[in-house]
PDB file of N, CA and C in Angstrom:
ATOM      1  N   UNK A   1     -18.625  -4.172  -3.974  1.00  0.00           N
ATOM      2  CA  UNK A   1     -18.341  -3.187  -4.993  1.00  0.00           C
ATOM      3  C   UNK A   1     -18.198  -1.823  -4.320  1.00  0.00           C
ATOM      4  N   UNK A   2     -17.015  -1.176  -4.716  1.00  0.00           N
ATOM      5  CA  UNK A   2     -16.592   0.548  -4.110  1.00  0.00           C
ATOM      6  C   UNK A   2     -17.843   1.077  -4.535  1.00  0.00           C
ATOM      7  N   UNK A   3     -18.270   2.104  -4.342  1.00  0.00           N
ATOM      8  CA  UNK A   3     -19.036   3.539  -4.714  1.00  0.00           C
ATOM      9  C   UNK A   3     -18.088   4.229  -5.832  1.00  0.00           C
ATOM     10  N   UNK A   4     -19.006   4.957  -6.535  1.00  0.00           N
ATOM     11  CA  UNK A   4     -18.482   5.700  -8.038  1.00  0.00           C
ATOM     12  C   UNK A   4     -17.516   6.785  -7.281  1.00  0.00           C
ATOM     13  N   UNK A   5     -17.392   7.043  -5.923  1.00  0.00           N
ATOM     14  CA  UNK A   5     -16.533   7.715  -5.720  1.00  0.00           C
ATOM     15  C   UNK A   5     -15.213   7.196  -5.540  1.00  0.00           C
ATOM     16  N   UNK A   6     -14.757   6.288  -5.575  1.00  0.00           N
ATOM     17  CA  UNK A   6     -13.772   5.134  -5.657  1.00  0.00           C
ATOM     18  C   UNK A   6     -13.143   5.448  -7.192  1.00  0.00           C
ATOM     19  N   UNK A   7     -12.407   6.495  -7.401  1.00  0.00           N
ATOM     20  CA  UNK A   7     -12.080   7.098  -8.288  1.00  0.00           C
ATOM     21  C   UNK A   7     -10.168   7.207  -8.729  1.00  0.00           C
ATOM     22  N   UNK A   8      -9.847   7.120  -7.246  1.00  0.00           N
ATOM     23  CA  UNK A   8      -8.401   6.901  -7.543  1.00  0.00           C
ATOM     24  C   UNK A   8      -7.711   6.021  -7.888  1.00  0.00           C
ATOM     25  N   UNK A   9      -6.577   6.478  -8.417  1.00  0.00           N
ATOM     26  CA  UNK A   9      -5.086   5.241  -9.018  1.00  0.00           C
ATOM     27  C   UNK A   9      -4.182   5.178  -7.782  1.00  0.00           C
ATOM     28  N   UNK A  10      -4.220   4.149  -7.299  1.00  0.00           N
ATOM     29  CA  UNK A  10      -2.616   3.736  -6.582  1.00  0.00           C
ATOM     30  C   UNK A  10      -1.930   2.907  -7.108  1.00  0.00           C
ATOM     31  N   UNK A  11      -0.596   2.924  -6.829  1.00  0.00           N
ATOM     32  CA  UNK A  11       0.182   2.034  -7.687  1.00  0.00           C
ATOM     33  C   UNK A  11       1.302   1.016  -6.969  1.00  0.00           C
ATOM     34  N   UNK A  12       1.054   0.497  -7.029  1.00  0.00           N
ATOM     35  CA  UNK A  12       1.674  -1.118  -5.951  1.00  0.00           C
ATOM     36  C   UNK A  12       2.877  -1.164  -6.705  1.00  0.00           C
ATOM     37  N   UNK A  13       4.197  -1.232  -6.018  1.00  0.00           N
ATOM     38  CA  UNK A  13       5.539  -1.723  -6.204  1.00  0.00           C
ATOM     39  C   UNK A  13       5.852  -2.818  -5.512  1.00  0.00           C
ATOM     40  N   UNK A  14       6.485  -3.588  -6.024  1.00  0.00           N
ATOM     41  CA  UNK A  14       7.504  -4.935  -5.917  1.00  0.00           C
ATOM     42  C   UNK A  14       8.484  -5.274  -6.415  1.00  0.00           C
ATOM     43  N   UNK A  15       9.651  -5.301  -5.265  1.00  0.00           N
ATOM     44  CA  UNK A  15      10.856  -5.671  -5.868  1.00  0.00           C
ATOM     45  C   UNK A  15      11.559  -6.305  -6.773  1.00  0.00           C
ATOM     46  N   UNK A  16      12.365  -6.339  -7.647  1.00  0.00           N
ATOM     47  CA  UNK A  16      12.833  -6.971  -8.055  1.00  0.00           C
ATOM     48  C   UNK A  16      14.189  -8.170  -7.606  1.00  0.00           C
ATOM     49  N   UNK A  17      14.226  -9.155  -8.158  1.00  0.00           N
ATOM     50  CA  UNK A  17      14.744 -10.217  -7.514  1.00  0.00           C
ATOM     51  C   UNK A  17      16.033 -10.441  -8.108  1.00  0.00           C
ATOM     52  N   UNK A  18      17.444 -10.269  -7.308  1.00  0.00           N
ATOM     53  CA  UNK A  18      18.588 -10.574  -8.039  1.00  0.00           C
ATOM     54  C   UNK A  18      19.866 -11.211  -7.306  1.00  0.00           C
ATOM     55  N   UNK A  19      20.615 -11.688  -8.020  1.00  0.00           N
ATOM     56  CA  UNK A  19      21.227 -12.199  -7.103  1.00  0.00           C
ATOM     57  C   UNK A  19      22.769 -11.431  -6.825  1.00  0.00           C
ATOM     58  N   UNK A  20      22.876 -11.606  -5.633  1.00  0.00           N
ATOM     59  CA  UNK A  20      24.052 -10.956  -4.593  1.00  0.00           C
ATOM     60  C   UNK A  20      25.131 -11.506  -3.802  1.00  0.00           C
ATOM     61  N   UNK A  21      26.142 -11.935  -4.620  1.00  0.00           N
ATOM     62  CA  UNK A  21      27.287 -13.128  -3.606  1.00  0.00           C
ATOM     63  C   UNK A  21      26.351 -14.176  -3.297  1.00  0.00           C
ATOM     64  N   UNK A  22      25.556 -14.743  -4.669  1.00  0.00           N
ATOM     65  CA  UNK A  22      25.302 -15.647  -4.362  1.00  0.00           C
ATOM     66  C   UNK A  22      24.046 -16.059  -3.686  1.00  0.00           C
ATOM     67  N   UNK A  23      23.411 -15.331  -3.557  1.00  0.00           N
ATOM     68  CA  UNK A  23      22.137 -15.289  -2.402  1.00  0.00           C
ATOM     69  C   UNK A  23      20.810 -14.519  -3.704  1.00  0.00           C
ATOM     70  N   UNK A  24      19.805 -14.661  -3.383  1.00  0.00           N
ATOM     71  CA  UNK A  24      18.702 -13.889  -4.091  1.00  0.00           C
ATOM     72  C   UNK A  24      18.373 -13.085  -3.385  1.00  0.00           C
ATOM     73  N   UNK A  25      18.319 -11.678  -3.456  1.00  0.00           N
ATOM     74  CA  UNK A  25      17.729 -10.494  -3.099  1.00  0.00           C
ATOM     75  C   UNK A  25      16.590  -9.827  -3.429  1.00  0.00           C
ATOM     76  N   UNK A  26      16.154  -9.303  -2.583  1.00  0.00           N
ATOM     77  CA  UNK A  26      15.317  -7.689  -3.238  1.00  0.00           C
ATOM     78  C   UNK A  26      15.691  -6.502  -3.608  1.00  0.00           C
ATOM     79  N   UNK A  27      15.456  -6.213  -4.589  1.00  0.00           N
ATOM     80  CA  UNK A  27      16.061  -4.969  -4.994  1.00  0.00           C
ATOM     81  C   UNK A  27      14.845  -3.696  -4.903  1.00  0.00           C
ATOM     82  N   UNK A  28      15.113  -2.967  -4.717  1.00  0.00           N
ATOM     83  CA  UNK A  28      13.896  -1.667  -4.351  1.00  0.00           C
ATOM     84  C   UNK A  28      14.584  -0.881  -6.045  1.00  0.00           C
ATOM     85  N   UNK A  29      16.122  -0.967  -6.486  1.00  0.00           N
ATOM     86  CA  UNK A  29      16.135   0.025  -7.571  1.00  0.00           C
ATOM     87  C   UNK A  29      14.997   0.076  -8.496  1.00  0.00           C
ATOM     88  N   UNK A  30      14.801  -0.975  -8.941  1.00  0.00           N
ATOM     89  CA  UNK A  30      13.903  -0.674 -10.336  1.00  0.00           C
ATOM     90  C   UNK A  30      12.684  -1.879 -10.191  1.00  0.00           C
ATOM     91  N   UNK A  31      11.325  -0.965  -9.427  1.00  0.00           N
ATOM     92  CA  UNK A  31      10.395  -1.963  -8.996  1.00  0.00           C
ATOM     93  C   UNK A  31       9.525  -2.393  -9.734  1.00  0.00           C
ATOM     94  N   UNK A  32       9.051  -3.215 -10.178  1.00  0.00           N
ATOM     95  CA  UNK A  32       7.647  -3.430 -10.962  1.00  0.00           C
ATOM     96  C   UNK A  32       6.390  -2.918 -10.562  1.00  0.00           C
ATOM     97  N   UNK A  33       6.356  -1.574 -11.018  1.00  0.00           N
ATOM     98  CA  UNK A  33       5.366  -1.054 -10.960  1.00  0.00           C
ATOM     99  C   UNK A  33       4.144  -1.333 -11.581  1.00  0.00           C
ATOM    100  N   UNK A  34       2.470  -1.426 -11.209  1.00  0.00           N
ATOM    101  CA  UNK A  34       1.368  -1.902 -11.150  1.00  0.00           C
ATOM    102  C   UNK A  34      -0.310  -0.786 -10.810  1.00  0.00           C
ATOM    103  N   UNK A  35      -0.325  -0.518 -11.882  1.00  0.00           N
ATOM    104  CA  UNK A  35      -1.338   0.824 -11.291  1.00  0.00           C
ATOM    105  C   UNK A  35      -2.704   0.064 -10.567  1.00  0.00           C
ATOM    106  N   UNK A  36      -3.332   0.300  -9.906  1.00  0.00           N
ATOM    107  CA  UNK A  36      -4.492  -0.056  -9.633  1.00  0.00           C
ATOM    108  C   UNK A  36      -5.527   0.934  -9.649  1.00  0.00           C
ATOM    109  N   UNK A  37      -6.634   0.937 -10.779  1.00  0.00           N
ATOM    110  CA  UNK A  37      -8.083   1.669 -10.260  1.00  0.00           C
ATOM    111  C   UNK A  37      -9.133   1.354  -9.791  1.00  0.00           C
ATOM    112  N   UNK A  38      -9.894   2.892  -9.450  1.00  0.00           N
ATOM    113  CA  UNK A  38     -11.037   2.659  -8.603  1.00  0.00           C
ATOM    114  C   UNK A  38     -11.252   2.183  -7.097  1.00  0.00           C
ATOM    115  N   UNK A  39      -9.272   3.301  -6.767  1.00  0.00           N
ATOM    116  CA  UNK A  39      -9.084   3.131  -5.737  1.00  0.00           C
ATOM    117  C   UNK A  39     -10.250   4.406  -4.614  1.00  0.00           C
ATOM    118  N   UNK A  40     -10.260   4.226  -3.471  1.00  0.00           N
ATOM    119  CA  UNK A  40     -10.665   4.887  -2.783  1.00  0.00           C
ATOM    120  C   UNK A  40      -9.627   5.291  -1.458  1.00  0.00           C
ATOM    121  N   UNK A  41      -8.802   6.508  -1.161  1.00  0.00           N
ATOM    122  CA  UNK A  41      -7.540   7.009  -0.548  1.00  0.00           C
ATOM    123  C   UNK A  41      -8.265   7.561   0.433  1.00  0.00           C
ATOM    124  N   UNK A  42      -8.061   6.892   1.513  1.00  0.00           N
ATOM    125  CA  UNK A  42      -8.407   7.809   3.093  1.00  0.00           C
ATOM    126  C   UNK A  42      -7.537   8.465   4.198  1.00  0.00           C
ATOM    127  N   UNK A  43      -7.461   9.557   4.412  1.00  0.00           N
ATOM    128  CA  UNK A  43      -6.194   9.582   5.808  1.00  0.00           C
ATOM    129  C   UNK A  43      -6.540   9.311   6.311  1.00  0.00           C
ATOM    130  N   UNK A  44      -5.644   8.703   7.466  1.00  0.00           N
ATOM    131  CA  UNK A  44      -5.659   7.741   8.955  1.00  0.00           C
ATOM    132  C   UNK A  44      -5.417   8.891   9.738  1.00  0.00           C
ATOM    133  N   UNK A  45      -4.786   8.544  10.936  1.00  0.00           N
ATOM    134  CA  UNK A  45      -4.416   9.036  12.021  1.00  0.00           C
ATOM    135  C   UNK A  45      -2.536   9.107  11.678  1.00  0.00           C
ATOM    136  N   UNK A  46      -1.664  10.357  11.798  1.00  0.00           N
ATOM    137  CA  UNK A  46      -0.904  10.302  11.480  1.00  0.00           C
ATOM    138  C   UNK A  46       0.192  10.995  12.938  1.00  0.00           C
ATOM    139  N   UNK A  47       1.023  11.405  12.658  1.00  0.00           N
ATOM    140  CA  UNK A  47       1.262  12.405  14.234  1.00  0.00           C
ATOM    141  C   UNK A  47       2.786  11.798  14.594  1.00  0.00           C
ATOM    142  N   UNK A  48       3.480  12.377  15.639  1.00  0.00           N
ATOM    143  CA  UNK A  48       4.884  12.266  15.578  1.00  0.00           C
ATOM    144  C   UNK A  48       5.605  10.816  15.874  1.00  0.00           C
ATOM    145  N   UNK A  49       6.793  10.191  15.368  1.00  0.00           N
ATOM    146  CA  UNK A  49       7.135   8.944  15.749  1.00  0.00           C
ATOM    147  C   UNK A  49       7.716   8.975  17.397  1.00  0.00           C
ATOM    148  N   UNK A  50       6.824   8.706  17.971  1.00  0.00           N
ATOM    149  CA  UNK A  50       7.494   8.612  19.376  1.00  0.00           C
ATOM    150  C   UNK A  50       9.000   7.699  19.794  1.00  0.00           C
ATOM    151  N   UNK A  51       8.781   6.412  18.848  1.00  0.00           N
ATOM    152  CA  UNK A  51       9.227   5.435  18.816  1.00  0.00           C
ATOM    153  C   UNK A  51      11.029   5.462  18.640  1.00  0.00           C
ATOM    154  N   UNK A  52      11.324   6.703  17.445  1.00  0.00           N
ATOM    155  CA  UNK A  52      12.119   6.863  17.231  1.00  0.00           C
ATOM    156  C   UNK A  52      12.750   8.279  17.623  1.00  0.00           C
ATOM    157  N   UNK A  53      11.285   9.183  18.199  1.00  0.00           N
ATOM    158  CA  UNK A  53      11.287  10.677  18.033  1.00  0.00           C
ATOM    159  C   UNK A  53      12.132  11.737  17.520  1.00  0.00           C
ATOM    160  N   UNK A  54      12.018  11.738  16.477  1.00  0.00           N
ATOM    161  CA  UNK A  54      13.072  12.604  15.240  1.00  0.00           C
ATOM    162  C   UNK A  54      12.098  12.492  14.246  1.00  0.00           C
ATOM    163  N   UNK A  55      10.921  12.355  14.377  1.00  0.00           N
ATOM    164  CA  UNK A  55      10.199  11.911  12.867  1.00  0.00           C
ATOM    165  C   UNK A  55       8.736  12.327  13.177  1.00  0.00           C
ATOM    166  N   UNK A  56       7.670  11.962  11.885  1.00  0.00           N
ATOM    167  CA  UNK A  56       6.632  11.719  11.969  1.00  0.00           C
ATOM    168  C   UNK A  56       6.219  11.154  10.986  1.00  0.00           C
ATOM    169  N   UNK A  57       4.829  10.487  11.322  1.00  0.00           N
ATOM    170  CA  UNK A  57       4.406   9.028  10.942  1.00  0.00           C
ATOM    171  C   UNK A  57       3.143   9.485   9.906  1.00  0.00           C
ATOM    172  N   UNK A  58       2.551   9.181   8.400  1.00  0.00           N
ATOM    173  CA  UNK A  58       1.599   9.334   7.728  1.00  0.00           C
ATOM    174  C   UNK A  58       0.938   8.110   7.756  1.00  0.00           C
ATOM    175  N   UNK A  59      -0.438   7.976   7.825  1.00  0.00           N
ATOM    176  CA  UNK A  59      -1.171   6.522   7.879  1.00  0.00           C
ATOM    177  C   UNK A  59      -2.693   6.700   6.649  1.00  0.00           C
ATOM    178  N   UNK A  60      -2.386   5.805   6.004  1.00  0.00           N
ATOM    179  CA  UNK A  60      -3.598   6.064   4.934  1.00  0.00           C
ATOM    180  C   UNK A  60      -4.331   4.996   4.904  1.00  0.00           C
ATOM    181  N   UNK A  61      -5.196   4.499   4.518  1.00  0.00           N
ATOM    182  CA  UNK A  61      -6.512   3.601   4.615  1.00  0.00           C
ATOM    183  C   UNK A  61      -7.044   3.536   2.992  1.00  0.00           C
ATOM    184  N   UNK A  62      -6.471   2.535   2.679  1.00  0.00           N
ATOM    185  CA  UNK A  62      -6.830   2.551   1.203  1.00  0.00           C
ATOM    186  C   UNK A  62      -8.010   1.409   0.625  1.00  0.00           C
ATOM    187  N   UNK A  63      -9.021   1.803  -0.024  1.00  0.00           N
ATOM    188  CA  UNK A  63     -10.146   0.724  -0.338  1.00  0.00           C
ATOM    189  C   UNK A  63      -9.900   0.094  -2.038  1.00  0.00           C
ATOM    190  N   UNK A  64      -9.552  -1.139  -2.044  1.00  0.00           N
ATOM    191  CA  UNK A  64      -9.543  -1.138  -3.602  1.00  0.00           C
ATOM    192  C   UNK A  64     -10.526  -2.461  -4.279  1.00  0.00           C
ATOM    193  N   UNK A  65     -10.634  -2.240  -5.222  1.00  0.00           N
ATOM    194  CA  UNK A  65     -11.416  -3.259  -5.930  1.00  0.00           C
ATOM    195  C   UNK A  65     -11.641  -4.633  -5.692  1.00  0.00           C
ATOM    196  N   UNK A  66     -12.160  -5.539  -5.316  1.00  0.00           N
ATOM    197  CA  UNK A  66     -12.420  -6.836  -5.100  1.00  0.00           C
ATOM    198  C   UNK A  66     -11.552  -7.789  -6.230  1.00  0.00           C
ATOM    199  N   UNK A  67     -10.660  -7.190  -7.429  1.00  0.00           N
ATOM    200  CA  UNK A  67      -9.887  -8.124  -7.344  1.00  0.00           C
ATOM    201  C   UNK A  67      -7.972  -7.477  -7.521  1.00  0.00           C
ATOM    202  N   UNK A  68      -7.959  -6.750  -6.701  1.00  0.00           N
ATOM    203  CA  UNK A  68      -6.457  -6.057  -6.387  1.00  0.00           C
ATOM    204  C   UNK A  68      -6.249  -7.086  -5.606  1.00  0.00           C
ATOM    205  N   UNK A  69      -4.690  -7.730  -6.194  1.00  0.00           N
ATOM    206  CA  UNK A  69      -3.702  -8.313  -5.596  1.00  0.00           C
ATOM    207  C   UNK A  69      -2.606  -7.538  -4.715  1.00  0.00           C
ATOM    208  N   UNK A  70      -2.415  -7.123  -3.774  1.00  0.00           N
ATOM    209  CA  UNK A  70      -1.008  -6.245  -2.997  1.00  0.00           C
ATOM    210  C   UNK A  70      -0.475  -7.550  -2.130  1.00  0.00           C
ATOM    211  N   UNK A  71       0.448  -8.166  -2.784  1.00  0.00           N
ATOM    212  CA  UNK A  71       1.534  -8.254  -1.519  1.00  0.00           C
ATOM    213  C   UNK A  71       2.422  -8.080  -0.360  1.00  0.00           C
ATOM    214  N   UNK A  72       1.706  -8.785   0.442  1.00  0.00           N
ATOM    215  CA  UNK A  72       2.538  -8.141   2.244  1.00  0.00           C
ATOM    216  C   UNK A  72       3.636  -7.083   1.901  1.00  0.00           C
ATOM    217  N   UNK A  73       4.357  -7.702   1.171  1.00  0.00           N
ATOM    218  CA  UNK A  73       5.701  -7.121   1.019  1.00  0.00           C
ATOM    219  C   UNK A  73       6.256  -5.850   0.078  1.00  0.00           C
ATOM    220  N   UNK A  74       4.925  -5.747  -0.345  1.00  0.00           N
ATOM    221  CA  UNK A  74       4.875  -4.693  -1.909  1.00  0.00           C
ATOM    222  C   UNK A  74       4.952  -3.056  -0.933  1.00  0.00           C
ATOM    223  N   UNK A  75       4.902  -2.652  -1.962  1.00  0.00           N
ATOM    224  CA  UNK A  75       5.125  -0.440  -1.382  1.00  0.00           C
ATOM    225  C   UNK A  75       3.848   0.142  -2.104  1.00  0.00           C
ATOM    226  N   UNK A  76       3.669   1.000  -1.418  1.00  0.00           N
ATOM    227  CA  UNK A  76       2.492   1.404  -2.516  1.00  0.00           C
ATOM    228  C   UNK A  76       2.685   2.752  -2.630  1.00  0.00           C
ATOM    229  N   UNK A  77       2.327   3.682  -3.710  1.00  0.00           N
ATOM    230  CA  UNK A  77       2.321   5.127  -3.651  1.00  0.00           C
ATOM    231  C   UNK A  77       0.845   5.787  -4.096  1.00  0.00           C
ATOM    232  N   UNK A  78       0.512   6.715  -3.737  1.00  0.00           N
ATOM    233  CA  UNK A  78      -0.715   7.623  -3.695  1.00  0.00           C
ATOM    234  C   UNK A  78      -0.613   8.504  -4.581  1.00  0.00           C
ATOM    235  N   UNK A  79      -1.900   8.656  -4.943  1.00  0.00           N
ATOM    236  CA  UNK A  79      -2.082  10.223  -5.628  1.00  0.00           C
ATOM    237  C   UNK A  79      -1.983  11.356  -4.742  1.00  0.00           C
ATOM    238  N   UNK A  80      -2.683  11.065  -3.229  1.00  0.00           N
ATOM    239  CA  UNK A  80      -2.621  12.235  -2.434  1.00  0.00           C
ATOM    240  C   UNK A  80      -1.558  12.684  -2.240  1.00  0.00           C
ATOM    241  N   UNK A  81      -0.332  12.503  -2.518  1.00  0.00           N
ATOM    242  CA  UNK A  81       0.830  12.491  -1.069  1.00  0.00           C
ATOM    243  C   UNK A  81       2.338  12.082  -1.994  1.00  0.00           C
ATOM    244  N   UNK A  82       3.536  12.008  -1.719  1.00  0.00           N
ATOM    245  CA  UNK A  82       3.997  12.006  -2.261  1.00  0.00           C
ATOM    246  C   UNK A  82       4.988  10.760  -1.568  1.00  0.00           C
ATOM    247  N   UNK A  83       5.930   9.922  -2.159  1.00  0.00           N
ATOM    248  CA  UNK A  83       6.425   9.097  -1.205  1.00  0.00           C
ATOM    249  C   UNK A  83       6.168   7.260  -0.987  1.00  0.00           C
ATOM    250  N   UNK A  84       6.962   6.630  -0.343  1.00  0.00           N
ATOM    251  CA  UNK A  84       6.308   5.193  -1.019  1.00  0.00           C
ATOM    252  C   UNK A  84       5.702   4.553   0.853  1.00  0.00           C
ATOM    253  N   UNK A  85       4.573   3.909   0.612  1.00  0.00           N
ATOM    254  CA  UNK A  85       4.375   3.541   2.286  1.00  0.00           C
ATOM    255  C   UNK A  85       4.870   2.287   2.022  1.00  0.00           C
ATOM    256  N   UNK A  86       4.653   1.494   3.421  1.00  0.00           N
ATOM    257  CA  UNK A  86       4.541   0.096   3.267  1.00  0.00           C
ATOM    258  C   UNK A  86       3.417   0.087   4.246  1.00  0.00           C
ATOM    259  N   UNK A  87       2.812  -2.053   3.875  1.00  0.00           N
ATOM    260  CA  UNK A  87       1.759  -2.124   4.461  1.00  0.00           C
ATOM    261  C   UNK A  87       1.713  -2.404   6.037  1.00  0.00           C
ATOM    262  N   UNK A  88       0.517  -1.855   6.549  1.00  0.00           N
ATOM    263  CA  UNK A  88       0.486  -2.517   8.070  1.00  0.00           C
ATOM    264  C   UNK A  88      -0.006  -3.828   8.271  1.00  0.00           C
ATOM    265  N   UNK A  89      -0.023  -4.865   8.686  1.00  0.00           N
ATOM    266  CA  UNK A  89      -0.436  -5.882   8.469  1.00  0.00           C
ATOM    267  C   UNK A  89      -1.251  -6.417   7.205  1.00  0.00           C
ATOM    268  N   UNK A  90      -1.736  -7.402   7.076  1.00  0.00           N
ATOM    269  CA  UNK A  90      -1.939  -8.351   5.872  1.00  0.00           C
ATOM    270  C   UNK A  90      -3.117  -7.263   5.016  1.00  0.00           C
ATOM    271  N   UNK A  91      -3.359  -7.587   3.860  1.00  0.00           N
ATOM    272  CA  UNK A  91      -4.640  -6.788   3.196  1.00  0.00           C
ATOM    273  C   UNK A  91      -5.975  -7.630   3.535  1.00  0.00           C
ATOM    274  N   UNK A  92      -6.937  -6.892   3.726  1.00  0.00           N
ATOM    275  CA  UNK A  92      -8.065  -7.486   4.767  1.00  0.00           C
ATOM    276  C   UNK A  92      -9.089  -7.681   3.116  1.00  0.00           C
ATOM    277  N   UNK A  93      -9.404  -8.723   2.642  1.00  0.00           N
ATOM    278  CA  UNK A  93     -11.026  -9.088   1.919  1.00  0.00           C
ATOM    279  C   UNK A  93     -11.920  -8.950   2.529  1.00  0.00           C
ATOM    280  N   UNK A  94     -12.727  -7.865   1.915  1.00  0.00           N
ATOM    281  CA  UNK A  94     -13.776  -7.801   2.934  1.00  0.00           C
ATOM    282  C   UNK A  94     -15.100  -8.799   2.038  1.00  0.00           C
ATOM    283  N   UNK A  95     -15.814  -9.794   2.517  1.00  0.00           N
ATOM    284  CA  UNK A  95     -16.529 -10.536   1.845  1.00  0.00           C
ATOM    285  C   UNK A  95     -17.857 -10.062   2.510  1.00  0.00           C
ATOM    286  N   UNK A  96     -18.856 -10.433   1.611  1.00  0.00           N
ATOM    287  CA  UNK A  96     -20.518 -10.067   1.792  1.00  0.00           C
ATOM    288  C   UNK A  96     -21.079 -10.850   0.601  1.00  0.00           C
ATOM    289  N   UNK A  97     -21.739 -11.906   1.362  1.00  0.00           N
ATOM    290  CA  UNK A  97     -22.771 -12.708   0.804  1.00  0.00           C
ATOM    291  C   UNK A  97     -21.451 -13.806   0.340  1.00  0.00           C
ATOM    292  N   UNK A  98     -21.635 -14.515  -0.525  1.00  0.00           N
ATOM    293  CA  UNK A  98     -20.006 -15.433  -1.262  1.00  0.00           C
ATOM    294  C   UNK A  98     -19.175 -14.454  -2.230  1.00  0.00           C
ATOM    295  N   UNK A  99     -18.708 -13.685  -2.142  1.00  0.00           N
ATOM    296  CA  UNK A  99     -18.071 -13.054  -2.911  1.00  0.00           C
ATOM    297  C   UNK A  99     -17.370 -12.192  -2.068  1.00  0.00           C
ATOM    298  N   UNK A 100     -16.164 -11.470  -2.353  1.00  0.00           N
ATOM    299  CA  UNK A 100     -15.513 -10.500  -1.649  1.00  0.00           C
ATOM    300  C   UNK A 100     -15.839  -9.264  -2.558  1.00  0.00           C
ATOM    301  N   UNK A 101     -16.595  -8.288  -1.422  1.00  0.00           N
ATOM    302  CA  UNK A 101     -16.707  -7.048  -2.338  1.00  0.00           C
ATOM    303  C   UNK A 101     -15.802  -5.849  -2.365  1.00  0.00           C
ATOM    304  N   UNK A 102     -14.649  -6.323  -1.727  1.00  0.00           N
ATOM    305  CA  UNK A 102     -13.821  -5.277  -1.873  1.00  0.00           C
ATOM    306  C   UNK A 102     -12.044  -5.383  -1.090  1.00  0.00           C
ATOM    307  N   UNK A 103     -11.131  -4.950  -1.010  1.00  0.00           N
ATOM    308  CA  UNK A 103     -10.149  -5.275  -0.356  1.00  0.00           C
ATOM    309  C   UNK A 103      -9.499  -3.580   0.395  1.00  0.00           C
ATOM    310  N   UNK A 104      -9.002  -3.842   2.117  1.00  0.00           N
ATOM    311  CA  UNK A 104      -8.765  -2.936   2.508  1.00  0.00           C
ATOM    312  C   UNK A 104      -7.622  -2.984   2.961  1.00  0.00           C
ATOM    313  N   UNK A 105      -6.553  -2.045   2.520  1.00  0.00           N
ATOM    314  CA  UNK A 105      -5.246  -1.694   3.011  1.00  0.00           C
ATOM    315  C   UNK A 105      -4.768  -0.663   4.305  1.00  0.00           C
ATOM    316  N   UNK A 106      -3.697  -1.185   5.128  1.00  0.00           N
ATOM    317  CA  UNK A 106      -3.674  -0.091   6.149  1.00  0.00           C
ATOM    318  C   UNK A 106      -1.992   0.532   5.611  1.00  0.00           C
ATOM    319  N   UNK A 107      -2.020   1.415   5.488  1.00  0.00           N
ATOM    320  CA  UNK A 107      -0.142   1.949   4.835  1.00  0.00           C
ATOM    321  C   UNK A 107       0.419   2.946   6.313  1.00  0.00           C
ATOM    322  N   UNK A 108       1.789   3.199   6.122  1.00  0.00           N
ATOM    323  CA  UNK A 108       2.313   4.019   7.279  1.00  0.00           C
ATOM    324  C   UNK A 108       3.534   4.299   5.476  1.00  0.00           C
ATOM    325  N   UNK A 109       3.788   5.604   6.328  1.00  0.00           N
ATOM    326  CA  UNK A 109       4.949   6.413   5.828  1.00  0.00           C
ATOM    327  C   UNK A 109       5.695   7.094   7.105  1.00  0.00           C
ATOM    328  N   UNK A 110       7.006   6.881   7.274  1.00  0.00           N
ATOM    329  CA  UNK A 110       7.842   7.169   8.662  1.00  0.00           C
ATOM    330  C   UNK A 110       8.634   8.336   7.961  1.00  0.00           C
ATOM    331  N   UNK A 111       8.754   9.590   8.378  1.00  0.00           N
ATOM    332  CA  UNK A 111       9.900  10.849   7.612  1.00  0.00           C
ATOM    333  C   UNK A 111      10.805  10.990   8.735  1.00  0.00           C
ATOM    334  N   UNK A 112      11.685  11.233   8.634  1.00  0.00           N
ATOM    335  CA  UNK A 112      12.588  11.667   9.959  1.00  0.00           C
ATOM    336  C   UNK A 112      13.462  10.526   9.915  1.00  0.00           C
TER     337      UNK A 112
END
């Protein structure tokens, strides 16, 4: 279980699914949006994209409720910040005792 400071809304997007010459797609236009509370919003470590260098990179650390669903593939947006991330690897359950008491997200936002 978060702490009563676990106070924020994030809101998880997922594409919609359509088809394109024939093929099924993702569509980013019009996502199914999903609020989640009793989130808890942390900054990460953020700093310039070396990778691409023309840019820089936002990284947030998000704690949410023990039963938030986010899909690998979903976007998420913040109250802090403005903008949609995606996730860094899988969403981590964090379990204690038989139960999972909570679930932790890693996000990146790339500008540039």
């Amino acid at each position: 279980m978060l702490p009563r400071f676990a106070n924020q809304t994030v809101v998880v997007l997922m594409p919609e699914e359509i088809v394109e010459r024939g093929e099924t797609v993702e569509s980013w236009t019009v996502p199914t949006r999903t609020p989640i509370d009793g989130c808890s919003v942390q900054p990460g470590n953020g700093g310039r994209d070396f990778e691409h260098a023309d840019g820089v990179v936002a990284d947030f650390t998000v704690y949410l409720p023990e039963t938030a669903m986010v899909p690998r593939r979903a976007r998420v947006e913040l109250p802090v910040t403005d903008g949609q991330f995606v996730l860094l690897g899988e969403p981590e359950s964090w379990i204690y005792g038989l139960r999972t008491d909570h679930v932790r997200i890693r996000l990146r936002r790339r500008d540039g």
